[in-house]
N, C-alpha and C. Protein backbone atom coordinates (compact mmCIF):
# COMPACT_ATOMS: atom_id res chain seq x y z
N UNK A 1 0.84 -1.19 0.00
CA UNK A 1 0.00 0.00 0.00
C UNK A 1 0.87 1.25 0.00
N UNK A 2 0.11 2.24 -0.53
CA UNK A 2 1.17 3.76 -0.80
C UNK A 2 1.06 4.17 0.47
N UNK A 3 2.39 4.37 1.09
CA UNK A 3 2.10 4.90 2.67
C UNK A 3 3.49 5.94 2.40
N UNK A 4 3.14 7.79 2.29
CA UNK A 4 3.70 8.62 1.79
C UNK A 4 4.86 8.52 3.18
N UNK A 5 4.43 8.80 4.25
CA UNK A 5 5.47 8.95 5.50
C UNK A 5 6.29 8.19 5.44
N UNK A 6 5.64 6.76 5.11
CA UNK A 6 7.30 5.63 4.62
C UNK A 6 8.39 5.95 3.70
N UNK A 7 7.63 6.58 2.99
CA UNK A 7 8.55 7.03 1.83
C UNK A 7 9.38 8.36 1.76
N UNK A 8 9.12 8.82 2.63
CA UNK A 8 9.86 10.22 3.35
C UNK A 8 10.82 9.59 3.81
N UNK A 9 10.52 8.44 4.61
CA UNK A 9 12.01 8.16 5.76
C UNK A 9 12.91 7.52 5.25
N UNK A 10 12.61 6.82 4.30
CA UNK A 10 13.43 6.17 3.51
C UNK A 10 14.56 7.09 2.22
N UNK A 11 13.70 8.17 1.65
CA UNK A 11 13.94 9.15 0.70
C UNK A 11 15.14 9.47 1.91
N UNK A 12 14.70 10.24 3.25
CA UNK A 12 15.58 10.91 3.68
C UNK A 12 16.56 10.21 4.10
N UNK A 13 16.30 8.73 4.34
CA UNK A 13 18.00 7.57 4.84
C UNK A 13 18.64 7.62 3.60
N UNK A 14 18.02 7.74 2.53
CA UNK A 14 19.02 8.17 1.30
C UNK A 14 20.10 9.10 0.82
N UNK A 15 19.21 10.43 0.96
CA UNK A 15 19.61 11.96 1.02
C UNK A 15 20.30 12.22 2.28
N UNK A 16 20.70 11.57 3.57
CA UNK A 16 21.83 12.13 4.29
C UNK A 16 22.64 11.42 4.03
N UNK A 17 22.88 10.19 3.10
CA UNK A 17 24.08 9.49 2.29
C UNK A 17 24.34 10.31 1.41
N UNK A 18 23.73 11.18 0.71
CA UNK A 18 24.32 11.84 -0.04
C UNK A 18 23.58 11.42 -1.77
N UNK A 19 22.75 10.56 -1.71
CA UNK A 19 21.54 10.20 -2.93
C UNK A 19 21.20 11.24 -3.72
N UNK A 20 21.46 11.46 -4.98
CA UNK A 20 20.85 13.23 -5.31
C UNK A 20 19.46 12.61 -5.88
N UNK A 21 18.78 11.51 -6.03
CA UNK A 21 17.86 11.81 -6.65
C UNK A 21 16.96 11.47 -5.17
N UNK A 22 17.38 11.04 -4.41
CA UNK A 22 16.46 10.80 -2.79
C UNK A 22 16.58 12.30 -2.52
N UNK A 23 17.61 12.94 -2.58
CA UNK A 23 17.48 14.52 -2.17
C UNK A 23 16.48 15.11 -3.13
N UNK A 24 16.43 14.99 -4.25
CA UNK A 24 15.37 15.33 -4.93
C UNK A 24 14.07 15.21 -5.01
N UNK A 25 13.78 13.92 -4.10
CA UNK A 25 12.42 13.23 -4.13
C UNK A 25 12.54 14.11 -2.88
N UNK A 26 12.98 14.40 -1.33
CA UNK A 26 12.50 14.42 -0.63
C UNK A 26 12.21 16.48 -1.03
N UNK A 27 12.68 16.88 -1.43
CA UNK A 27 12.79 18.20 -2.07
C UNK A 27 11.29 18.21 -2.45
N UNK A 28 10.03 17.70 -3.21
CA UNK A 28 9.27 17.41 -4.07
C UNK A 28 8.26 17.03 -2.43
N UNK A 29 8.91 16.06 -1.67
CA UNK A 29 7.64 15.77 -0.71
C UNK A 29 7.41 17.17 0.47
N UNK A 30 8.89 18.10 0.51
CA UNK A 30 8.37 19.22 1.21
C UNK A 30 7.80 19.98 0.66
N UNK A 31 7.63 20.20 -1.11
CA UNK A 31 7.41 21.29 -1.59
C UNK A 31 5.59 20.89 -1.62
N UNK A 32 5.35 19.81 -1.59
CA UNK A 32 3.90 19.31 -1.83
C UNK A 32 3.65 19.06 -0.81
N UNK A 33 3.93 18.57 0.29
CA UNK A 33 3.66 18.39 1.80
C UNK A 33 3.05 16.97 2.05
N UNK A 34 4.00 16.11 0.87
CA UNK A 34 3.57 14.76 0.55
C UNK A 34 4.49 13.92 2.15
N UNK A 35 3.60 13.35 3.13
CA UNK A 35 4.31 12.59 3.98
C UNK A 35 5.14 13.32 5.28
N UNK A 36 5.24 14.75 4.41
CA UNK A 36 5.28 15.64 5.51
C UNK A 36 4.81 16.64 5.34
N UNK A 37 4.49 17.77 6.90
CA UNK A 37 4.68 19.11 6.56
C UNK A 37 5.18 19.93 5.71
N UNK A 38 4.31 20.39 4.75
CA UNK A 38 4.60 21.70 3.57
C UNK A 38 5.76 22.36 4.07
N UNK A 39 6.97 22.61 3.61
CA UNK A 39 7.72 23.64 3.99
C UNK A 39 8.76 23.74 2.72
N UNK A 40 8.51 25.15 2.05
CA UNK A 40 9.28 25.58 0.95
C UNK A 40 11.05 25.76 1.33
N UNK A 41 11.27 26.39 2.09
CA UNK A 41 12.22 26.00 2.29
C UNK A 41 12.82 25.48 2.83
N UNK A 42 12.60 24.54 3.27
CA UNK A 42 12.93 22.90 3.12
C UNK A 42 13.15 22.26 1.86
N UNK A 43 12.38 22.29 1.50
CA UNK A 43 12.56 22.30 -0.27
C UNK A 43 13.77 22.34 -0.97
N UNK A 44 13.95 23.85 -1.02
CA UNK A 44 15.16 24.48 -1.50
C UNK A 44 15.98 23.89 -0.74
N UNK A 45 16.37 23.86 -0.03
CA UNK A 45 17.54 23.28 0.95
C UNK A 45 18.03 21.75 0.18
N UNK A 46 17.00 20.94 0.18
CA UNK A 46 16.96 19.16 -1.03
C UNK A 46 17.37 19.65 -2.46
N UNK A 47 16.41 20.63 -2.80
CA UNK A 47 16.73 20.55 -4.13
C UNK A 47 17.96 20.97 -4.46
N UNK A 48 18.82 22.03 -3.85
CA UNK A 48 19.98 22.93 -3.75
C UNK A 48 21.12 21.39 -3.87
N UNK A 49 21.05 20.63 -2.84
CA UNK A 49 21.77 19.48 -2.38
C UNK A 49 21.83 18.61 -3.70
N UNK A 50 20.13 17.86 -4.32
CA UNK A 50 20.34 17.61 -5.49
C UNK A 50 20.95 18.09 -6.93
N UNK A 51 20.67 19.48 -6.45
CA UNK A 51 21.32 20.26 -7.89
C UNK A 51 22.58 19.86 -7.89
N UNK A 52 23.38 20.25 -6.77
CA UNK A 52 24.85 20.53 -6.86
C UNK A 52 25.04 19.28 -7.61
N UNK A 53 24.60 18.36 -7.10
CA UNK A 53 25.18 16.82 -7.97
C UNK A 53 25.00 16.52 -9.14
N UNK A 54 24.54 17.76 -9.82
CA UNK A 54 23.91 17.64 -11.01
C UNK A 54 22.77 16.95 -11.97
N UNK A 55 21.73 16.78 -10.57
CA UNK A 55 20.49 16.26 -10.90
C UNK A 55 19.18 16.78 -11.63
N UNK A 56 19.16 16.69 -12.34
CA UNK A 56 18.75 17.90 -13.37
C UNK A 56 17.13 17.90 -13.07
N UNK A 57 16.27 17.30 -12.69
CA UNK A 57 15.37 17.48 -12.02
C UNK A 57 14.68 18.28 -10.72
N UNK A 58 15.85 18.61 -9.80
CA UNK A 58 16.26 19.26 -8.76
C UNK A 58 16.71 20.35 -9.32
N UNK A 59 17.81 20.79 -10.56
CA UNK A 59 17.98 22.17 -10.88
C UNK A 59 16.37 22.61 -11.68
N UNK A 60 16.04 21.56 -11.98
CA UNK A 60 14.54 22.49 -12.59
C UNK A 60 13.62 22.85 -11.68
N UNK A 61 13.70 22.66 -10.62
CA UNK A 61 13.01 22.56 -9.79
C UNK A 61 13.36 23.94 -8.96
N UNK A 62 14.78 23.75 -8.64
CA UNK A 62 15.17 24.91 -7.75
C UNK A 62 15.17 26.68 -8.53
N UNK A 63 15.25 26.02 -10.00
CA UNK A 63 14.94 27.08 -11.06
C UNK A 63 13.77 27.59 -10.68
N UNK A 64 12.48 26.97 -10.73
CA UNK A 64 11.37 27.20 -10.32
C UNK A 64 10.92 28.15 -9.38
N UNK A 65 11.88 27.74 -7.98
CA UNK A 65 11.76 28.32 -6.80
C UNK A 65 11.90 29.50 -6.80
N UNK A 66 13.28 30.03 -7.49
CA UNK A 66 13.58 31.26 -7.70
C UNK A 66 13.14 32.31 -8.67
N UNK A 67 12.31 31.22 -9.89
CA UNK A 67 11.78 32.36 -10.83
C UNK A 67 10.22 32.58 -10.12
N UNK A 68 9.61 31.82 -8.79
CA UNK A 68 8.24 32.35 -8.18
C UNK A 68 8.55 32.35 -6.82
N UNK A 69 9.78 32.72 -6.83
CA UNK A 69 9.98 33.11 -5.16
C UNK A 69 9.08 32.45 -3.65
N UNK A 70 9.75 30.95 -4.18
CA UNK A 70 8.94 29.64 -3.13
C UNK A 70 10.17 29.61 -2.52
N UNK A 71 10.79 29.67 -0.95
CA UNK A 71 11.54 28.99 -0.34
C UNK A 71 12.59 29.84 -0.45
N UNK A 72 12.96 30.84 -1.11
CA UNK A 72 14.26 32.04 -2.01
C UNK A 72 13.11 32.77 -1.89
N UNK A 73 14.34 33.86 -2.41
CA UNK A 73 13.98 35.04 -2.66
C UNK A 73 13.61 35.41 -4.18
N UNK A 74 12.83 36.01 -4.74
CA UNK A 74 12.19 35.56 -6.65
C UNK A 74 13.39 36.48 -6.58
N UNK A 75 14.24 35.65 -8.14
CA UNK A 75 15.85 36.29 -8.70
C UNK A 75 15.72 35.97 -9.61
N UNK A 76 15.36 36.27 -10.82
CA UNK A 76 15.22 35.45 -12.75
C UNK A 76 16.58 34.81 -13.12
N UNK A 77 17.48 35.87 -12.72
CA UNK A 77 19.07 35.07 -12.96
C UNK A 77 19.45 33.72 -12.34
N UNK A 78 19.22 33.85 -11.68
CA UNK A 78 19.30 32.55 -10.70
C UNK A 78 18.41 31.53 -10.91
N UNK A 79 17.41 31.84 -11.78
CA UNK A 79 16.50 30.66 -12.16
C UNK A 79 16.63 30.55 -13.59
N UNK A 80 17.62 31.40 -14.17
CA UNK A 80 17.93 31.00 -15.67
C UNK A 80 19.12 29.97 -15.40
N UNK A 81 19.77 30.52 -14.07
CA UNK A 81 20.81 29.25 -13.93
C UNK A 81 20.71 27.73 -14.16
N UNK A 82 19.88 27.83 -13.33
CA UNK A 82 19.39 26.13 -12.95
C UNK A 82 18.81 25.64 -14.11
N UNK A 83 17.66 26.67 -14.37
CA UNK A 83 17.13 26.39 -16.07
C UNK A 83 17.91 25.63 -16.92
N UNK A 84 19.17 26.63 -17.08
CA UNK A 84 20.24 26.21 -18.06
C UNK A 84 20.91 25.11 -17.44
N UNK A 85 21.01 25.11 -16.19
CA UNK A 85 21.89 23.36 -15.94
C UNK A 85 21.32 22.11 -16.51
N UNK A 86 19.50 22.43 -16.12
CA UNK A 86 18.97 21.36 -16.36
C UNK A 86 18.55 20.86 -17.61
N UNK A 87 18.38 21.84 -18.55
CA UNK A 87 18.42 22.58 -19.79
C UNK A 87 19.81 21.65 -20.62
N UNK A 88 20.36 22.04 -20.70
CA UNK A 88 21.87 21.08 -20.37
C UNK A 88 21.91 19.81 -20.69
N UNK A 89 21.19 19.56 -19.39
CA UNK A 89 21.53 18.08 -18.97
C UNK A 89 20.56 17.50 -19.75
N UNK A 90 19.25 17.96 -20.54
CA UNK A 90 18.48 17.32 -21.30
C UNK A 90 17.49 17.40 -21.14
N UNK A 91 16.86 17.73 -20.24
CA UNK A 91 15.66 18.17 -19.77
C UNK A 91 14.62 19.05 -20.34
N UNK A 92 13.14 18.25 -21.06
CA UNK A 92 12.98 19.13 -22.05
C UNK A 92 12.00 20.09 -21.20
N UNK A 93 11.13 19.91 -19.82
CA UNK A 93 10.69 21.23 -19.40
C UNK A 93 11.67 22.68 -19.07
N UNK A 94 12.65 22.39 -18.56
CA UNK A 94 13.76 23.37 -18.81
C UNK A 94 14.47 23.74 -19.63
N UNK A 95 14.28 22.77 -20.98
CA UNK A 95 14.81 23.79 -21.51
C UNK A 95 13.80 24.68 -22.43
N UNK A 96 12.41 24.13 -22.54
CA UNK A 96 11.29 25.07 -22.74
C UNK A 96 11.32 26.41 -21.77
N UNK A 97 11.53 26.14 -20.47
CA UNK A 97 11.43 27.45 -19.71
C UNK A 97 12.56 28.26 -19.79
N UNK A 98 13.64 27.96 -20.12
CA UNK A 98 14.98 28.85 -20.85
C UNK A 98 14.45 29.43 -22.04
N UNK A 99 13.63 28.72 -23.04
CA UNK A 99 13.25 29.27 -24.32
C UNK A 99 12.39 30.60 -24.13
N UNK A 100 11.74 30.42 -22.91
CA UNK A 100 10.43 30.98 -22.42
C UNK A 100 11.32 32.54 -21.84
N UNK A 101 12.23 32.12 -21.04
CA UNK A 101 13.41 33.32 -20.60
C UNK A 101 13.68 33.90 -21.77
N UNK A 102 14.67 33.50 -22.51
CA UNK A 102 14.65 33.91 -24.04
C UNK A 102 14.12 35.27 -24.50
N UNK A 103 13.09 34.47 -24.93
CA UNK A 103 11.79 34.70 -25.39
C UNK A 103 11.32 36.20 -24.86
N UNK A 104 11.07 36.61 -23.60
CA UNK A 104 10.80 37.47 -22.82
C UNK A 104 11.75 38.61 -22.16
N UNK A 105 13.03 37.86 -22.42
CA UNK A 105 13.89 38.47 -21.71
C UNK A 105 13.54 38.72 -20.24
N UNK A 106 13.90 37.81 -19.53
CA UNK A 106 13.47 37.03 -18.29
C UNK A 106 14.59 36.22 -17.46
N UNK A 107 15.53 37.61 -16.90
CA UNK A 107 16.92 37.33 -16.46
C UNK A 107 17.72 36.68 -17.87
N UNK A 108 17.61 36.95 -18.83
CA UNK A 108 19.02 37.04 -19.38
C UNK A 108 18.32 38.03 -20.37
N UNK A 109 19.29 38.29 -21.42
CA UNK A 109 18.82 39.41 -22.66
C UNK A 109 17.94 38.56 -23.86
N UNK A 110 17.04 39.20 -23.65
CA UNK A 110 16.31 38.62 -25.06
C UNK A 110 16.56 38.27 -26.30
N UNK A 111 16.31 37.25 -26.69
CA UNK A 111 17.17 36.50 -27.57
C UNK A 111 16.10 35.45 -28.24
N UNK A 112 15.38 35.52 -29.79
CA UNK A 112 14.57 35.18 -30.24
C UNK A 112 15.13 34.39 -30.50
N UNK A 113 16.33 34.09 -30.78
CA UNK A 113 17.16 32.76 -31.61
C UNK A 113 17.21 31.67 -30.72
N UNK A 114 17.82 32.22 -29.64
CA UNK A 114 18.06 31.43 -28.74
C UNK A 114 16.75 30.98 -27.86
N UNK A 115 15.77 31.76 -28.17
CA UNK A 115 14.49 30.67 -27.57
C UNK A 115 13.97 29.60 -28.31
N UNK A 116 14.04 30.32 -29.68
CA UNK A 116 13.89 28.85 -30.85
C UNK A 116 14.65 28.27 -30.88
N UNK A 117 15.96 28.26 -30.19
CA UNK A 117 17.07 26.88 -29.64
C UNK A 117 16.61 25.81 -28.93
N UNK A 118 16.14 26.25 -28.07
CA UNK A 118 15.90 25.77 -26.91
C UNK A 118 13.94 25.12 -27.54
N UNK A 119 13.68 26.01 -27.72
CA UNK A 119 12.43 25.62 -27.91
C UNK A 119 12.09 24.22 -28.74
N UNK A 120 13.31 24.19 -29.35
CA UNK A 120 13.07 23.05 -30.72
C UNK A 120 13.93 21.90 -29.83
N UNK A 121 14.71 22.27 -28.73
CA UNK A 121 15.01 21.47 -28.22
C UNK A 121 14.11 20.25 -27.43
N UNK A 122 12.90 20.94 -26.98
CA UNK A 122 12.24 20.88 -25.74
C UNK A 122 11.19 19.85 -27.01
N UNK A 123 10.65 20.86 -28.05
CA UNK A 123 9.62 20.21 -29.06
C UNK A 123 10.22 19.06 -29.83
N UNK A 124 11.47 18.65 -30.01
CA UNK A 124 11.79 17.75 -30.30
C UNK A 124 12.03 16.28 -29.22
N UNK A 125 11.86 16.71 -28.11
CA UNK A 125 11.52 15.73 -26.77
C UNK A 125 10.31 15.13 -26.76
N UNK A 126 9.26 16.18 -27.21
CA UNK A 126 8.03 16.03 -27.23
C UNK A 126 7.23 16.59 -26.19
N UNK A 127 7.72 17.82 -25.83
CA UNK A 127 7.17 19.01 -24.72
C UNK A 127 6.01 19.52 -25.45
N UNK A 128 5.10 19.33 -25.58
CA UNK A 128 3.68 20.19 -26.13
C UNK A 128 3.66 21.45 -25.55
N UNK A 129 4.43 22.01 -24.64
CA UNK A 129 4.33 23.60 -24.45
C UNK A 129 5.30 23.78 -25.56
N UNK A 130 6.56 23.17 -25.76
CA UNK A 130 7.43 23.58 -26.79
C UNK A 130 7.19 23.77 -28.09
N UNK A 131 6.09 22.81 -28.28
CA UNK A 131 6.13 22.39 -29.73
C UNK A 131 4.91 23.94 -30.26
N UNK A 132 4.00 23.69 -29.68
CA UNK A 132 3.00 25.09 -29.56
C UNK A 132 4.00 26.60 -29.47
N UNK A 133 4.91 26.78 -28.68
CA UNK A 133 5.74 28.12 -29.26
C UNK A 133 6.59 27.92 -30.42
N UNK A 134 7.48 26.92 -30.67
CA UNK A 134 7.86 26.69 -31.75
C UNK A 134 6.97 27.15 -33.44
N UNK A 135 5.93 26.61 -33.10
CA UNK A 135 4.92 26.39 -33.95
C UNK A 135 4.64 28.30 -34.27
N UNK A 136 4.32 29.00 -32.90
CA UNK A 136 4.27 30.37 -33.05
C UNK A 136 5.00 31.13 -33.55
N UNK A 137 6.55 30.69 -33.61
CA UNK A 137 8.11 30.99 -34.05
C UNK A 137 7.85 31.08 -35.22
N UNK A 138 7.17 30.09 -35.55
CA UNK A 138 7.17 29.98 -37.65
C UNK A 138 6.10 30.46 -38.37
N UNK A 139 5.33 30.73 -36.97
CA UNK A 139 3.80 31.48 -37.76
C UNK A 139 4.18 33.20 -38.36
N UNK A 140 5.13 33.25 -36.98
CA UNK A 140 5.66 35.07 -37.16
C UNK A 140 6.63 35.28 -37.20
N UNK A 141 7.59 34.18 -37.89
CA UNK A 141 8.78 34.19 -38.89
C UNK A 141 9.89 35.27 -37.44
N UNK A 142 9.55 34.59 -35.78
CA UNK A 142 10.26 35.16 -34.38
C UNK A 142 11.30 34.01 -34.20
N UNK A 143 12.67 34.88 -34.38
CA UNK A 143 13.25 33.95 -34.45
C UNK A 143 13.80 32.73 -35.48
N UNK A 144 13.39 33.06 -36.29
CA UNK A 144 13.71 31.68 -37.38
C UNK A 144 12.56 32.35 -38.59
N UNK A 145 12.91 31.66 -39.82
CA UNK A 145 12.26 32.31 -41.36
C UNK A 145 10.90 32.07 -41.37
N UNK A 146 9.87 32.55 -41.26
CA UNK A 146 8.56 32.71 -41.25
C UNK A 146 8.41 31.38 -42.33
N UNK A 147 7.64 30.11 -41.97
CA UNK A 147 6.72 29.19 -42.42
C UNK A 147 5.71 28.89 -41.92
N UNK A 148 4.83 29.01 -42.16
CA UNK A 148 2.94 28.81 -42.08
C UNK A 148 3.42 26.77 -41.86
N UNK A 149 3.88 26.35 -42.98
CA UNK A 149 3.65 24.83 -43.16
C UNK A 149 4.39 24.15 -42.23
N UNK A 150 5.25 24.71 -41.53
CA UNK A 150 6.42 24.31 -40.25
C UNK A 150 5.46 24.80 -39.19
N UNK A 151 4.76 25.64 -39.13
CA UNK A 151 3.81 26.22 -37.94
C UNK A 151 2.93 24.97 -37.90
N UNK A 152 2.36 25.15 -38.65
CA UNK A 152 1.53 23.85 -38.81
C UNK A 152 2.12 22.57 -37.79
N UNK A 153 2.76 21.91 -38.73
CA UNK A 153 3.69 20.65 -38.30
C UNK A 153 3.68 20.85 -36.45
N UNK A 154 4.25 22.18 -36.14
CA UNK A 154 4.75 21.97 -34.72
C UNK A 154 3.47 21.94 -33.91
N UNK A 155 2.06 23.28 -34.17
CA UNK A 155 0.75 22.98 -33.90
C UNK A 155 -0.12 21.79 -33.54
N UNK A 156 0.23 21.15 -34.73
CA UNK A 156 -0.22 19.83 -34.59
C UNK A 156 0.37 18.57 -33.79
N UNK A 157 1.67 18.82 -33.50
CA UNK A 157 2.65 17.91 -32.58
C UNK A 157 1.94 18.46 -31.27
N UNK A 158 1.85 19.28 -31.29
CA UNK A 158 1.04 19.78 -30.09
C UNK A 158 -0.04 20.08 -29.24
N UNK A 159 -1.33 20.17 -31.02
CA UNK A 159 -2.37 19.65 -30.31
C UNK A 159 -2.91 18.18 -30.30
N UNK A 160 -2.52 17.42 -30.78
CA UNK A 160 -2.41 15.97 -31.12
C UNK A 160 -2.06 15.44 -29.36
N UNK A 161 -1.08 16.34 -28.81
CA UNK A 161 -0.58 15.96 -27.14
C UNK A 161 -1.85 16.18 -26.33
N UNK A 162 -3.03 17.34 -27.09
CA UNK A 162 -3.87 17.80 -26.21
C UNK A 162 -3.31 19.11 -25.33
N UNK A 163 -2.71 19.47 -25.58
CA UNK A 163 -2.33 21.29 -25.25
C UNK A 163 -3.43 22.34 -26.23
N UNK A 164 -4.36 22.71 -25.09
CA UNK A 164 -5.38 23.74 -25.51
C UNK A 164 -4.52 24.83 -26.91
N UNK A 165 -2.94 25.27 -26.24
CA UNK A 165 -3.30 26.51 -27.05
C UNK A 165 -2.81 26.05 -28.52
N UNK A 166 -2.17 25.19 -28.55
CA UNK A 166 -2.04 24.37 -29.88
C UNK A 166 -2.89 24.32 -30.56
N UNK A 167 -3.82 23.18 -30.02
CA UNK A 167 -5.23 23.40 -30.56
C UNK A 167 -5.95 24.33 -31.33
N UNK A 168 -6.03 25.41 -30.12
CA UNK A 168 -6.44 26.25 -30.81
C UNK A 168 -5.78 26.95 -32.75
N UNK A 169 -4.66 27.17 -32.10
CA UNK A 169 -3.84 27.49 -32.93
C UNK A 169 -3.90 27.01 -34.39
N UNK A 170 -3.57 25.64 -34.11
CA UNK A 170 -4.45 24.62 -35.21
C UNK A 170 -5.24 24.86 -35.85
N UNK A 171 -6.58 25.09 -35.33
CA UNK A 171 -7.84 25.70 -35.19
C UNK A 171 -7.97 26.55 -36.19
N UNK A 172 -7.09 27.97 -36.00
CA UNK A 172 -6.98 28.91 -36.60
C UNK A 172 -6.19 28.71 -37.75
N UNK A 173 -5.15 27.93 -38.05
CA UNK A 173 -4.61 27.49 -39.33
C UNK A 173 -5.52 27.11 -40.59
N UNK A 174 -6.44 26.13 -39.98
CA UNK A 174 -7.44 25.00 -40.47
C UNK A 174 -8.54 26.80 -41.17
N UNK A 175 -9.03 27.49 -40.36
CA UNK A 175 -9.75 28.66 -40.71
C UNK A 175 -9.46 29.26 -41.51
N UNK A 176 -8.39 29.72 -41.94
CA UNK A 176 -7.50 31.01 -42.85
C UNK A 176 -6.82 30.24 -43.71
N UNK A 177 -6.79 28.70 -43.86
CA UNK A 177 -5.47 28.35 -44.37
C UNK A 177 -4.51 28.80 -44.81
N UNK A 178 -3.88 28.34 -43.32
CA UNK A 178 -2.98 29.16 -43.01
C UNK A 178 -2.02 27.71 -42.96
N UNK A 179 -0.97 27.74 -43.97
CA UNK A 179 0.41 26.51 -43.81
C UNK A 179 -0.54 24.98 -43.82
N UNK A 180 -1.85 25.00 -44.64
CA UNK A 180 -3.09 24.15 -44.62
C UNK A 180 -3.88 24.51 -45.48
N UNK A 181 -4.59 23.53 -46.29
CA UNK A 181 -5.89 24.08 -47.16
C UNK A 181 -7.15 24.16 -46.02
N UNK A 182 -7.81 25.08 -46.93
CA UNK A 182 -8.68 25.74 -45.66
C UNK A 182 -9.60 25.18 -45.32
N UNK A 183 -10.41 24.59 -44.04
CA UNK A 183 -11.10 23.52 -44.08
C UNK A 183 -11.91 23.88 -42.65
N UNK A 184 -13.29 24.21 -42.62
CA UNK A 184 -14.05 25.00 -41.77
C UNK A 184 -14.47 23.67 -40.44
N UNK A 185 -14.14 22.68 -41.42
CA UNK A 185 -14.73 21.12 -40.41
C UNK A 185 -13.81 20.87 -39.65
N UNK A 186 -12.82 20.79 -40.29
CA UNK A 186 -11.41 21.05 -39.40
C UNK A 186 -11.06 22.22 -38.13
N UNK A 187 -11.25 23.57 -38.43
CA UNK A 187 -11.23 24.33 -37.80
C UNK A 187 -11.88 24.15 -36.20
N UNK A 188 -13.25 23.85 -36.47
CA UNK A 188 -14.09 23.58 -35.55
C UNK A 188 -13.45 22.38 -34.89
N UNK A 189 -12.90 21.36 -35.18
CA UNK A 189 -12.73 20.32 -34.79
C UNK A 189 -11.62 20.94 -33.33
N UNK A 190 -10.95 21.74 -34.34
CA UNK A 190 -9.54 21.84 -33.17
C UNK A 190 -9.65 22.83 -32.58
């Protein structure tokens, strides 16, 4: 049977050996208050421990902390850090949320190229948030040479995952044919 408190004590006989992904799990049970008491920073404290070891789940995580000021103090730089470690290490929600930094200029300098780096990184994982900005990248030629029929392609990787704004997006392709012949049954569909 799932008994969360068991799994705390065990996570944590892990993580004072020095376990980065038990430091990571137990990082995840303070931040949710799974087995124990909610406490953010507590959190940070696991995830910090996992990061250093280069657990790239734990730097996305601690990224997190710092770009919504859970457990830290909110610092964008400091959460493009971790972003980028985890980002890095392969991780395709981070490196969507680096694209997303990018993108916005959101602790580092804005950089359209470099969010469609990252972004195609993340959409080629099969991140449906990725594949849906990607998809936007080629609708408005941001970042990379304006294609309607590459918009398409990434749209559809994306609403196919079931990500609303894909969908939509889709949606609106299928309407205007747009990188699509124009198809009103379609439209509606997505």
């Amino acid at each position: 049977d799932q008994d969360d408190v068991e799994a705390v004590r065990w996570y944590r006989a892990a993580a004072e050996q020095g376990n980065a992904s038990a430091e990571g799990n137990l990082g995840f049970c303070y931040k949710n208050g799974t087995g124990v008491e909610q406490d953010d920073v507590e959190a940070v404290r696991w995830y910090r421990a996992a990061a250093g070891q280069g657990y790239a789940g734990a730097q996305f995580n601690l990224g997190l902390c710092y770009e919504n000021g859970t457990g830290v103090a909110h610092d964008d730089v400091e959460a493009v850090r971790w972003y980028r470690a985890a980002a890095e290490g392969g991780l395709a929600c981070a490196q969507y949320n680096l694209g997303v930094c990018y993108e916005h200029g959101t602790g580092v300098d804005q950089d359209d190229v470099e969010a469609v780096r990252w972004y195609r990184a993340a959409a080629e994982q099969g991140d449906a948030d990725a594949q849906n900005s990607l998809g936007f990248c080629y609708e408005n030629g941001t970042g990379v040479e304006h294609d309607d029929v590459e918009a398409v392609r990434w749209y559809r990787a994306g609403a196919e995952q079931g990500d609303a704004n894909a969908q939509c997006n889709l949606g609106v392709c299928y309407k205007h044919g747009t990188g699509v012949e124009q198809d009103d049954v379609a439209a509606v569909r997505w």
